[in-house]
C-alpha atoms as a PDB file:
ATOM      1  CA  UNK A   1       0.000   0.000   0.000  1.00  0.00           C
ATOM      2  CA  UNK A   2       2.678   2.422   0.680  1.00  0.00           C
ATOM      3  CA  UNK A   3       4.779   1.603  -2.540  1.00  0.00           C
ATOM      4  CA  UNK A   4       1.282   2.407  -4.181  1.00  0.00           C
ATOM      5  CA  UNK A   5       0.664   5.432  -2.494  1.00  0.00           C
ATOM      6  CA  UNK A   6       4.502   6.481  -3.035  1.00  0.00           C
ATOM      7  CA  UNK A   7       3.692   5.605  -6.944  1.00  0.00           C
ATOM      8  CA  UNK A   8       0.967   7.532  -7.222  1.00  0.00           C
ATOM      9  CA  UNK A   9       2.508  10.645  -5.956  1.00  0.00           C
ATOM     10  CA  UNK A  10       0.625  10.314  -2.618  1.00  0.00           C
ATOM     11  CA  UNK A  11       3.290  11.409   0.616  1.00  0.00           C
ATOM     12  CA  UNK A  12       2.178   9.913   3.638  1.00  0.00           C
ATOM     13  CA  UNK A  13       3.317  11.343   7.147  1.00  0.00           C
ATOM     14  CA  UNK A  14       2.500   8.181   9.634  1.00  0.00           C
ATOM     15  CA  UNK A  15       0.878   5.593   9.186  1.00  0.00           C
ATOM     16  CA  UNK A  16      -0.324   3.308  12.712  1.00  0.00           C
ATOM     17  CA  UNK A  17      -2.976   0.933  13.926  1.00  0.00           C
ATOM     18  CA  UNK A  18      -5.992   2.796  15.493  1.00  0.00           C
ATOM     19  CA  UNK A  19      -8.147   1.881  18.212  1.00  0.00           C
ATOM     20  CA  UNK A  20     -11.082  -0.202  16.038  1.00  0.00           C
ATOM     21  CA  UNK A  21     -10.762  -3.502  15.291  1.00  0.00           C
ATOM     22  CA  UNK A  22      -8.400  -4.188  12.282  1.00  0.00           C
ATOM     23  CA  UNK A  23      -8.238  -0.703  11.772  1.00  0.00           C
ATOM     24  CA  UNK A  24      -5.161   1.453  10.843  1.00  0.00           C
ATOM     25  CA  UNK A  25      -5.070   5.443  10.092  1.00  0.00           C
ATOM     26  CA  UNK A  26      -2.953   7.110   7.498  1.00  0.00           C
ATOM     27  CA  UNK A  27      -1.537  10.699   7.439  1.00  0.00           C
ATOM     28  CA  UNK A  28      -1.381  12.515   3.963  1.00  0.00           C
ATOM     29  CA  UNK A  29       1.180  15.315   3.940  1.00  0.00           C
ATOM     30  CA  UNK A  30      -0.069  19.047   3.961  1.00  0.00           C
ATOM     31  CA  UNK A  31      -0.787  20.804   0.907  1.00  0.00           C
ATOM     32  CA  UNK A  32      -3.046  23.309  -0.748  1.00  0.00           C
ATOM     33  CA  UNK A  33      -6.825  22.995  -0.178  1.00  0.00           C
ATOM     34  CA  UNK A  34      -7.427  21.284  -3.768  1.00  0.00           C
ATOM     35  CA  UNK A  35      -4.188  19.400  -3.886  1.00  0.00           C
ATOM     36  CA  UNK A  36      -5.210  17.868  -0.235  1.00  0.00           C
ATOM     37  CA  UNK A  37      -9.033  16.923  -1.575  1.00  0.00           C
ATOM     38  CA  UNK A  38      -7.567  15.763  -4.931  1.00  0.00           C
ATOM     39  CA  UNK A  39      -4.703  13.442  -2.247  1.00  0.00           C
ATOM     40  CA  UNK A  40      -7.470  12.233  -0.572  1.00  0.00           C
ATOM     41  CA  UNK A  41      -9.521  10.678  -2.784  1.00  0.00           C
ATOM     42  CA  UNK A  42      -6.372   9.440  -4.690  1.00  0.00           C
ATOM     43  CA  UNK A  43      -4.986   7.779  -1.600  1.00  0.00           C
ATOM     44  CA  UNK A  44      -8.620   6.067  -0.979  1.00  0.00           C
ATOM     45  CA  UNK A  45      -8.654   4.759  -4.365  1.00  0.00           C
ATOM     46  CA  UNK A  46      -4.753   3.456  -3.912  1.00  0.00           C
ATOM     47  CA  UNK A  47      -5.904   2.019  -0.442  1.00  0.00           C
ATOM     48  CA  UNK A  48      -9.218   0.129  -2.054  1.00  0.00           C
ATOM     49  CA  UNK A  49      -6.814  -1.213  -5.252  1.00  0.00           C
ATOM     50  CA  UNK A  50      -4.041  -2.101  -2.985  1.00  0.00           C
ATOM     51  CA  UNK A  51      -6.480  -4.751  -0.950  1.00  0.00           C
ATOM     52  CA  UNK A  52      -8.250  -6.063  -3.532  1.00  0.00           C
ATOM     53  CA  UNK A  53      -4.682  -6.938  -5.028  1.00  0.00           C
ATOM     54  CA  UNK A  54      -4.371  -9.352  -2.023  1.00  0.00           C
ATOM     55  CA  UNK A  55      -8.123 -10.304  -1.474  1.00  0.00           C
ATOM     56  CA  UNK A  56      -9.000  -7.876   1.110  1.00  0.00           C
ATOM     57  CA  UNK A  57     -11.685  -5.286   1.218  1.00  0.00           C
ATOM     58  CA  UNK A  58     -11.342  -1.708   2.800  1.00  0.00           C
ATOM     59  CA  UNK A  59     -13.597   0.677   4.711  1.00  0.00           C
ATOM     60  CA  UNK A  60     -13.843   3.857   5.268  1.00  0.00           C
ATOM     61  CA  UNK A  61     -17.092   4.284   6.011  1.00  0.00           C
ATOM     62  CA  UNK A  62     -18.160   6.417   9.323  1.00  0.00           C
ATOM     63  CA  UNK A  63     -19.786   2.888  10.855  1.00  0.00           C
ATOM     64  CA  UNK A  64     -18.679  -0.812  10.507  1.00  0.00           C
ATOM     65  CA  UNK A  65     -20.601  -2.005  12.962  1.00  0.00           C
ATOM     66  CA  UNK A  66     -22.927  -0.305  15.497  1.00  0.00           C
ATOM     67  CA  UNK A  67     -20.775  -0.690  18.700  1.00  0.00           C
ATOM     68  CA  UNK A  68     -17.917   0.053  17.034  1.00  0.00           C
ATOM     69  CA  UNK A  69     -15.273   3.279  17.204  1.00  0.00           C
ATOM     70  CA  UNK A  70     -15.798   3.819  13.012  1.00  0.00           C
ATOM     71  CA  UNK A  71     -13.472   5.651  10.881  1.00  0.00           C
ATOM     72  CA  UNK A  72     -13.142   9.265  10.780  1.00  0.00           C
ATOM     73  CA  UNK A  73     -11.686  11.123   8.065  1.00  0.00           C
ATOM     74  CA  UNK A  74     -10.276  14.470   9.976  1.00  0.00           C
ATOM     75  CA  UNK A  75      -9.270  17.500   7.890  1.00  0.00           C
ATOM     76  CA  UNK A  76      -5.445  19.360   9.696  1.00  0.00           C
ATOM     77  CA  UNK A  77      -5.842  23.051   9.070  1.00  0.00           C
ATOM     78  CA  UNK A  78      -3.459  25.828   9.159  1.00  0.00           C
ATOM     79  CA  UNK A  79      -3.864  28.907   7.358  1.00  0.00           C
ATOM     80  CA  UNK A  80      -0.544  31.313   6.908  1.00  0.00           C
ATOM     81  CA  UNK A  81      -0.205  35.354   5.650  1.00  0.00           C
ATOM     82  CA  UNK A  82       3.271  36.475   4.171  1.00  0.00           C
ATOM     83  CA  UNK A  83       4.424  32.647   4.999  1.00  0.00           C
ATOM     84  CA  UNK A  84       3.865  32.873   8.676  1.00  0.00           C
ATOM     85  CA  UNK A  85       1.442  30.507  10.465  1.00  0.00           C
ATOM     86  CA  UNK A  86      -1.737  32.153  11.746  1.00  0.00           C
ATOM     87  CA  UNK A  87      -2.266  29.394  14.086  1.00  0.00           C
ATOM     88  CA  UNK A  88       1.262  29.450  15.605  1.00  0.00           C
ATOM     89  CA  UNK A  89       0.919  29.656  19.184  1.00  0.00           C
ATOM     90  CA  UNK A  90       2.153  32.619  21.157  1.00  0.00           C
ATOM     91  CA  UNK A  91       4.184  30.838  23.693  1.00  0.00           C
ATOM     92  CA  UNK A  92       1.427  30.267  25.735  1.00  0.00           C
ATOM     93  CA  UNK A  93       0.590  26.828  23.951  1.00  0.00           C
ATOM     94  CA  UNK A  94      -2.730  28.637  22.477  1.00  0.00           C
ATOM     95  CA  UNK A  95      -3.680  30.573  19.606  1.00  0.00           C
ATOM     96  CA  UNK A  96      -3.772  34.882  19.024  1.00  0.00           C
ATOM     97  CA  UNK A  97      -4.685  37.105  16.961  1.00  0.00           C
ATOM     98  CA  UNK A  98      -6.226  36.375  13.394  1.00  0.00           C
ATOM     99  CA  UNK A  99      -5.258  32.633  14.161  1.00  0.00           C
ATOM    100  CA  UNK A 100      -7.566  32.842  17.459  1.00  0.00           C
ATOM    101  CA  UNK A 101     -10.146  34.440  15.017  1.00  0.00           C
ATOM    102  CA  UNK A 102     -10.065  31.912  12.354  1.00  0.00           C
ATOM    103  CA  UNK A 103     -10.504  29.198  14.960  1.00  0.00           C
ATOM    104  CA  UNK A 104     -13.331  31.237  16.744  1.00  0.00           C
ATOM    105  CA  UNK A 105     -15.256  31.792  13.113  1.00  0.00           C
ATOM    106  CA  UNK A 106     -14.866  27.680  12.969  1.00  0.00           C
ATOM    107  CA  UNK A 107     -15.775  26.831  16.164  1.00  0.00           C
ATOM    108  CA  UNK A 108     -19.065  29.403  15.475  1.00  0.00           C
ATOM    109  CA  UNK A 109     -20.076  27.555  12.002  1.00  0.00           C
ATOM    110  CA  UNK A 110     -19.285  24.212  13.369  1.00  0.00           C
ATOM    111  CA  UNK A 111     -23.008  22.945  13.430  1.00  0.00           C
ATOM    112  CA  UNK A 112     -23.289  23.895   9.407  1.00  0.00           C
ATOM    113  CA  UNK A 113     -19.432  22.802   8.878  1.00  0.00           C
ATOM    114  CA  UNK A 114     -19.832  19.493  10.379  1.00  0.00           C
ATOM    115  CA  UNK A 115     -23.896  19.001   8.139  1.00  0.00           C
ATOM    116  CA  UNK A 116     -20.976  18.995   4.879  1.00  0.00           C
ATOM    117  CA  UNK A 117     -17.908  17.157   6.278  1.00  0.00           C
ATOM    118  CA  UNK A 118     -19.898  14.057   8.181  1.00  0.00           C
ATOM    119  CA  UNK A 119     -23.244  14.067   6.549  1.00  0.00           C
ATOM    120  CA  UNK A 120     -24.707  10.664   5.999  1.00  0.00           C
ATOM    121  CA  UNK A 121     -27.278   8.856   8.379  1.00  0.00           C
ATOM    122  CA  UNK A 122     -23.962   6.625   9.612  1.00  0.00           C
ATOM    123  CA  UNK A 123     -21.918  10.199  10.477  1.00  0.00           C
ATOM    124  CA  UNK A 124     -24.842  10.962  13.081  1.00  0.00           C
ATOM    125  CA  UNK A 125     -25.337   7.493  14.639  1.00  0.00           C
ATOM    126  CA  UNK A 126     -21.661   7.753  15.203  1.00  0.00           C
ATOM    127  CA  UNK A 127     -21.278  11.103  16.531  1.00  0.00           C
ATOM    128  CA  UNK A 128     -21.684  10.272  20.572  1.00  0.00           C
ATOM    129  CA  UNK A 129     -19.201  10.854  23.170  1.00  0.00           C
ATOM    130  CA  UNK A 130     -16.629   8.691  23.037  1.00  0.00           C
ATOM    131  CA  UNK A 131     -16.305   8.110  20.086  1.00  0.00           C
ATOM    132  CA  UNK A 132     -13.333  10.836  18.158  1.00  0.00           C
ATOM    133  CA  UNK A 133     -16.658  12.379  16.535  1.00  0.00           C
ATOM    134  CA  UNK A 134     -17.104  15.706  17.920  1.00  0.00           C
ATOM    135  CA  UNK A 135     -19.787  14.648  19.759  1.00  0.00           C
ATOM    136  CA  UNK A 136     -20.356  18.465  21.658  1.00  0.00           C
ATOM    137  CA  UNK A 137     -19.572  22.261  20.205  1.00  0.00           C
ATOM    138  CA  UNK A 138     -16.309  22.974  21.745  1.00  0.00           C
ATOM    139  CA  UNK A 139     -12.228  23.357  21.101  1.00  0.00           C
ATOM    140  CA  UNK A 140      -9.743  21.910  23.079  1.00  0.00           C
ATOM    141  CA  UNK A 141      -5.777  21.866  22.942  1.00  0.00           C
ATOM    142  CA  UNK A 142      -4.861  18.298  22.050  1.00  0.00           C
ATOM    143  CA  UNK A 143      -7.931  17.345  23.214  1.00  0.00           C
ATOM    144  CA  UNK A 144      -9.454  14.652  21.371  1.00  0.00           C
ATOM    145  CA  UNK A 145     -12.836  14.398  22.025  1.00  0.00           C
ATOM    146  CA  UNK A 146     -13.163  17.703  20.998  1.00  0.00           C
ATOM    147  CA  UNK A 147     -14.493  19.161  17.442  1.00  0.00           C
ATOM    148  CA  UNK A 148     -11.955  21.034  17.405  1.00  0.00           C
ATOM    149  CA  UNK A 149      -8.702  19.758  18.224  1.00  0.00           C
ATOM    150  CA  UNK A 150      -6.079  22.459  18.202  1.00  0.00           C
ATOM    151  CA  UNK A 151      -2.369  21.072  17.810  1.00  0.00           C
ATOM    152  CA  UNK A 152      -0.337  23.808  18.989  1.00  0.00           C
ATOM    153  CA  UNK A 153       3.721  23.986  17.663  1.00  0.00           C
ATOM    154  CA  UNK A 154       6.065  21.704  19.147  1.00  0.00           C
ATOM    155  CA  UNK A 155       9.244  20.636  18.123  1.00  0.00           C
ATOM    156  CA  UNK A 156       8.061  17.326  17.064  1.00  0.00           C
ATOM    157  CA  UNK A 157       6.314  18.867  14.173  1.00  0.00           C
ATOM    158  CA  UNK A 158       7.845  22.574  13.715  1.00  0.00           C
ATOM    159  CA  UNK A 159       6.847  25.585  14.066  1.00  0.00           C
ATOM    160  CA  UNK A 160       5.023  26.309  11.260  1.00  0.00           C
ATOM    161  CA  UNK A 161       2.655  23.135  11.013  1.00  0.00           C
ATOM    162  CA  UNK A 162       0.517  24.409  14.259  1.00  0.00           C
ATOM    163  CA  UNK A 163      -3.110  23.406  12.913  1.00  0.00           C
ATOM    164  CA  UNK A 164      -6.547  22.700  13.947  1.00  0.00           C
ATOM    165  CA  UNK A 165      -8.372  19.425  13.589  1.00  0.00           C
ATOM    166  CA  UNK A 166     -11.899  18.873  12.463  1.00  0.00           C
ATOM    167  CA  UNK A 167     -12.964  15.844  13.994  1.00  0.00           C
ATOM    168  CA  UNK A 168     -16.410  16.221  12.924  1.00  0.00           C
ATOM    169  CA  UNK A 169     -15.864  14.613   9.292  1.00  0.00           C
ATOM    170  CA  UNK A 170     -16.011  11.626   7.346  1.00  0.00           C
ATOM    171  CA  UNK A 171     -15.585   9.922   3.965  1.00  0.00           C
ATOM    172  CA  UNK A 172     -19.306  10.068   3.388  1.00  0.00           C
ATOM    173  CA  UNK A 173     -18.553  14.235   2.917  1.00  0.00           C
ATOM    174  CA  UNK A 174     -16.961  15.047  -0.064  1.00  0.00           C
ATOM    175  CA  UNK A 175     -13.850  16.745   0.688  1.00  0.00           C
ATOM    176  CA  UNK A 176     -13.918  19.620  -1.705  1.00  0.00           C
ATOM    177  CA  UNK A 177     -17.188  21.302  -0.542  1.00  0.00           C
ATOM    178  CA  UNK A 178     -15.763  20.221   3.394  1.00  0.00           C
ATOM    179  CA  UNK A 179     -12.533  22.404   2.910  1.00  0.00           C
ATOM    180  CA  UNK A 180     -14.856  25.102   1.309  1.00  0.00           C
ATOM    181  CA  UNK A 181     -16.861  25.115   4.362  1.00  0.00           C
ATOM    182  CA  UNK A 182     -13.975  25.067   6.926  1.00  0.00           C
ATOM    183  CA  UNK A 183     -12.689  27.760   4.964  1.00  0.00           C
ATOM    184  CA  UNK A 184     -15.750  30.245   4.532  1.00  0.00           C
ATOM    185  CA  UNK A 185     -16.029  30.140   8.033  1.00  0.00           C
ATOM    186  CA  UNK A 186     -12.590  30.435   9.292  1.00  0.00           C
ATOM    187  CA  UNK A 187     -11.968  33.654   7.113  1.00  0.00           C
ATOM    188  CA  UNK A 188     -15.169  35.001   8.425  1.00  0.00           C
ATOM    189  CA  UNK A 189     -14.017  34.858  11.539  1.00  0.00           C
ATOM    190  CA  UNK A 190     -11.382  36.790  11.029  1.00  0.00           C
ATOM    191  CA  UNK A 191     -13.170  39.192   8.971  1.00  0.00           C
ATOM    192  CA  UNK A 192     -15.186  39.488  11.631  1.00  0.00           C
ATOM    193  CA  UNK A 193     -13.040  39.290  14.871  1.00  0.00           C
ATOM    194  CA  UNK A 194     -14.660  35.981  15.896  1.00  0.00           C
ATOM    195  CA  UNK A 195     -14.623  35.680  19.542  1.00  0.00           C
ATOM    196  CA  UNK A 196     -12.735  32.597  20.939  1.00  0.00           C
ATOM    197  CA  UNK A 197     -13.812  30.924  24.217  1.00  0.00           C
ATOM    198  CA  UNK A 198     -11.400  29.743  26.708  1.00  0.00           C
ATOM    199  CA  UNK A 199     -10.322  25.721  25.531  1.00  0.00           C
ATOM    200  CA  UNK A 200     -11.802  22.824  27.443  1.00  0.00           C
ATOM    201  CA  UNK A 201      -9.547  20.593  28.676  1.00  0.00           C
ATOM    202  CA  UNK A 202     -12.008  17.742  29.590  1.00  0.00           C
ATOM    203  CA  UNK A 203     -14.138  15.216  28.391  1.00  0.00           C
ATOM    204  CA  UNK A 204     -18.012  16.574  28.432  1.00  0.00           C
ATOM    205  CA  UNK A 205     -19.331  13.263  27.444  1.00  0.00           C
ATOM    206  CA  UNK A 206     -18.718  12.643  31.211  1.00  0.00           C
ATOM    207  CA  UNK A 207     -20.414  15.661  32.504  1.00  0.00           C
ATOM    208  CA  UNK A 208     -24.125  15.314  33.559  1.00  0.00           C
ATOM    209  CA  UNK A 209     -26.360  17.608  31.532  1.00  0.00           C
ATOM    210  CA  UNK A 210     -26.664  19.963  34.461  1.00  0.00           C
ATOM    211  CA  UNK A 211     -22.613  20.467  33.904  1.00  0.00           C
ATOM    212  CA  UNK A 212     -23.031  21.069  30.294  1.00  0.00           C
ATOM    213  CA  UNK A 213     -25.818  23.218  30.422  1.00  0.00           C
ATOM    214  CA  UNK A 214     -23.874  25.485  32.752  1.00  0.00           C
ATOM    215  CA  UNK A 215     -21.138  25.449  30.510  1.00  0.00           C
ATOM    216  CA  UNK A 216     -22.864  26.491  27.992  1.00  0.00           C
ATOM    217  CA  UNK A 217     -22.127  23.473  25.598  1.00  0.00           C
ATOM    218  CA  UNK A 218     -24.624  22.235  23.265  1.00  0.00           C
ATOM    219  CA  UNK A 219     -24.272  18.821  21.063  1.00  0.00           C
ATOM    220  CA  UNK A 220     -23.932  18.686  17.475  1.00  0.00           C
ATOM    221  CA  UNK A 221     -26.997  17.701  15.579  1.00  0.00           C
ATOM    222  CA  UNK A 222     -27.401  13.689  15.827  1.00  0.00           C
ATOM    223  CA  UNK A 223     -30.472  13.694  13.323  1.00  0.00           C
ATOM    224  CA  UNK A 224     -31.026  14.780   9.748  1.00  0.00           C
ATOM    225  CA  UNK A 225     -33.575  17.695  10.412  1.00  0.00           C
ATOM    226  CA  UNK A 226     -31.119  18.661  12.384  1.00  0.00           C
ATOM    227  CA  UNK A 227     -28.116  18.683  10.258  1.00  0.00           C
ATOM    228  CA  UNK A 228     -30.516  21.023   7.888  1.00  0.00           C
ATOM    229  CA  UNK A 229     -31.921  23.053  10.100  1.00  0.00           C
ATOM    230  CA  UNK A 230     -28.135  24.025  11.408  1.00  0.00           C
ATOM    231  CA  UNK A 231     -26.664  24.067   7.574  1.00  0.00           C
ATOM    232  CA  UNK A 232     -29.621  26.411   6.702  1.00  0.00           C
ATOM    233  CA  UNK A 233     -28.992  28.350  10.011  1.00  0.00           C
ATOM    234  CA  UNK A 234     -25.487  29.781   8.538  1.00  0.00           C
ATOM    235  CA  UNK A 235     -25.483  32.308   5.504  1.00  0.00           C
ATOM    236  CA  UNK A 236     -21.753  32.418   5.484  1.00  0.00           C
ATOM    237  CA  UNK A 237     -21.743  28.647   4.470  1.00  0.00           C
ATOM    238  CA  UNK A 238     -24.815  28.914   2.139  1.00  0.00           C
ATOM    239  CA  UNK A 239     -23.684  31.693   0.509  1.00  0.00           C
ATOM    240  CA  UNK A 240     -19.731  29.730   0.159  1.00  0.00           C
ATOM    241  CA  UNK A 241     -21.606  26.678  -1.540  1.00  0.00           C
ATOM    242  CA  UNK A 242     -24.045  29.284  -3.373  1.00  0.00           C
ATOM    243  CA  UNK A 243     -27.985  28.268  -3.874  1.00  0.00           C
ATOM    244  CA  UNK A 244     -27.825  25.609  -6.676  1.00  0.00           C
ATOM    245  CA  UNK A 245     -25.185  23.411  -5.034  1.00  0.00           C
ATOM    246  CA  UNK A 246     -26.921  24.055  -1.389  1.00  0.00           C
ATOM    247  CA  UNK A 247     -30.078  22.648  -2.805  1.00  0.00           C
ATOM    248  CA  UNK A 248     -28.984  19.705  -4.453  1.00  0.00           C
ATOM    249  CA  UNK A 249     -26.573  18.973  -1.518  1.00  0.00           C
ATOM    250  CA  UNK A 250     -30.156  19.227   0.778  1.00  0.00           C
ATOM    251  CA  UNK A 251     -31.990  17.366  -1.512  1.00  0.00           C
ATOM    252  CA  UNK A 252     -30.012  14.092  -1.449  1.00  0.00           C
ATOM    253  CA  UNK A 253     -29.246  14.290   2.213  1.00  0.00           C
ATOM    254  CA  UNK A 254     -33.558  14.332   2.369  1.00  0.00           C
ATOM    255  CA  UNK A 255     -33.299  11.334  -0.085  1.00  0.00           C
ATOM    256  CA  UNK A 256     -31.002   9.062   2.264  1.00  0.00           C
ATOM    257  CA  UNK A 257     -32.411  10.172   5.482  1.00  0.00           C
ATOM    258  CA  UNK A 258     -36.226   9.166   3.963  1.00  0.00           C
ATOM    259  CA  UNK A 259     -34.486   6.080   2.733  1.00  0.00           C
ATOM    260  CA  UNK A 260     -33.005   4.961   6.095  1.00  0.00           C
ATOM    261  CA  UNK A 261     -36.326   6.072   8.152  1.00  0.00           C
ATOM    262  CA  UNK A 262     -37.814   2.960   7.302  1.00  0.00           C
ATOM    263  CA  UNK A 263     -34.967   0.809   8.410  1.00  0.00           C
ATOM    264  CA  UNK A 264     -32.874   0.093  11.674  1.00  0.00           C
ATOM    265  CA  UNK A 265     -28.909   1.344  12.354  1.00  0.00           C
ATOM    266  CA  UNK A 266     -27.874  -1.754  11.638  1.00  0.00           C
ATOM    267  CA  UNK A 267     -29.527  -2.263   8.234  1.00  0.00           C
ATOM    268  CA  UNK A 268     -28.152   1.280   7.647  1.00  0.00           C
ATOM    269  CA  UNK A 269     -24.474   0.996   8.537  1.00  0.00           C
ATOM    270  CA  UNK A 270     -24.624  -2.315   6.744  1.00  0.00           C
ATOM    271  CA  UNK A 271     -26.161  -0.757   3.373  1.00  0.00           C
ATOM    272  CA  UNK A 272     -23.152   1.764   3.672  1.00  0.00           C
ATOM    273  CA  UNK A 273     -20.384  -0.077   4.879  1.00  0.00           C
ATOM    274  CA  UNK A 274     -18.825  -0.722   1.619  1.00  0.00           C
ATOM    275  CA  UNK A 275     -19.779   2.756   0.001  1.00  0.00           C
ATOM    276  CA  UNK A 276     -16.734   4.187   0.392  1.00  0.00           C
END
């Protein structure tokens, strides 16, 4: 699989077994926003012709089985002016300035972002706690339960590749209109001086929802009407995707959620399990 990858032009960072059964995680190396979507699906194809070389099948969907941890597909942003990191941290181990704002315009949009990067009826049975989903609305440093993971610089991986993680996201998104979200709403923040909340440090799957509610911390939709409802809610990611893509993007999310209302989780995650 790696000679493949190396073959087809793909660089991978790491590559490591994960906490699922049989299941291993690969790092693609940064790159621009289209070179990174185009990478992705590359390396997916690679990874699906690689097994079937040896009899094996691969998959990335968000659920394999109902109890299990799933597969993710998390997008590593930075975003850089005049070559310097945005999201460098300022010796504090946190984000400032316009790299604080970007992160705050995310963490805002993150309801609509996370209705395009983890859309399908298996994305929302797996988003609970526990999980790596992004269960909750909140940022953390190296936290990773949260939405939001930021990764701070360290001299393990440089100064300049400080980035935030969207754990909210999937291979049932596609990755183009994903980074298109992600990046609609992080320049808005800055455009508009996005307020960042302090980081939370903790898991809040394990708070009761007296500790959340005073907290202020709300989940992340976990049904279809409301992935739409939150999607709809933002006009700085409707107006990114623009009205004709919005509405057929709406239109087939209706079409799979009506199709899996008449059938149980596990008849869903089975139906999608080879997908993708």
């Amino acid at each position: 699989m790696l000679r493949d990858l190396a073959a087809n032009g793909v660089p991978v960072g790491q590559f490591h077994a994960e906490y699922g059964l049989s299941q291993l995680e690969v790092s693609l190396g940064p790159a621009d926003p289209v070179t990174a979507a185009d990478r992705q699906l590359l390396a997916r194809q690679t990874i699906h012709a690689a097994a079937r070389a040896h009899g094996l099948r691969v998959s990335f969907a968000p659920l394999v089985t109902l109890d299990g941890a799933g597969n993710g597909l998390h997008l590593h942003v930075s975003v850089s002016r005049g070559g310097d990191n945005l999201l460098a941290d300022q010796g504090d181990g946190l984000p400032g300035g316009d790299g604080a704002r970007f992160l705050g315009g995310l963490l805002r949009d993150l309801p609509a972002i996370a209705a395009v990067s983890a859309p399908s009826v298996p994305s929302l049975l797996r988003r609970r706690p526990g999980y790596f989903a992004g269960a909750y609305q909140f940022w953390g440093v190296e936290n990773r339960e949260a939405s939001l993971r930021y990764v701070p610089s360290s001299p393990f991986i440089g100064t300049d590749r400080a980035n935030v993680e969207l754990k909210a996201s999937d291979a049932s998104g596609n990755p183009y209109l994903a980074l298109a979200a992600v990046l609609a709403a992080g320049l808005a923040g800055i455009d508009d001086n996005a307020e960042l909340p302090p980081p939370i440090q903790e898991d809040p799957g394990t708070w009761s929802d007296a500790e959340r509610a005073e907290r202020g911390l709300v989940p992340l939709a976990v049904t279809p009407e409301g992935q739409e409802r939150a999607l709809l809610a933002s006009n700085r990611i409707g107006d990114a995707l623009g009205a004709p893509l919005l509405g057929a993007f709406i239109a087939v999310r209706r079409a799979d959620a009506a199709w899996a209302a008449d059938r149980s989780a596990e008849e869903t995650i089975a139906a999608h399990r080879w997908r993708y």
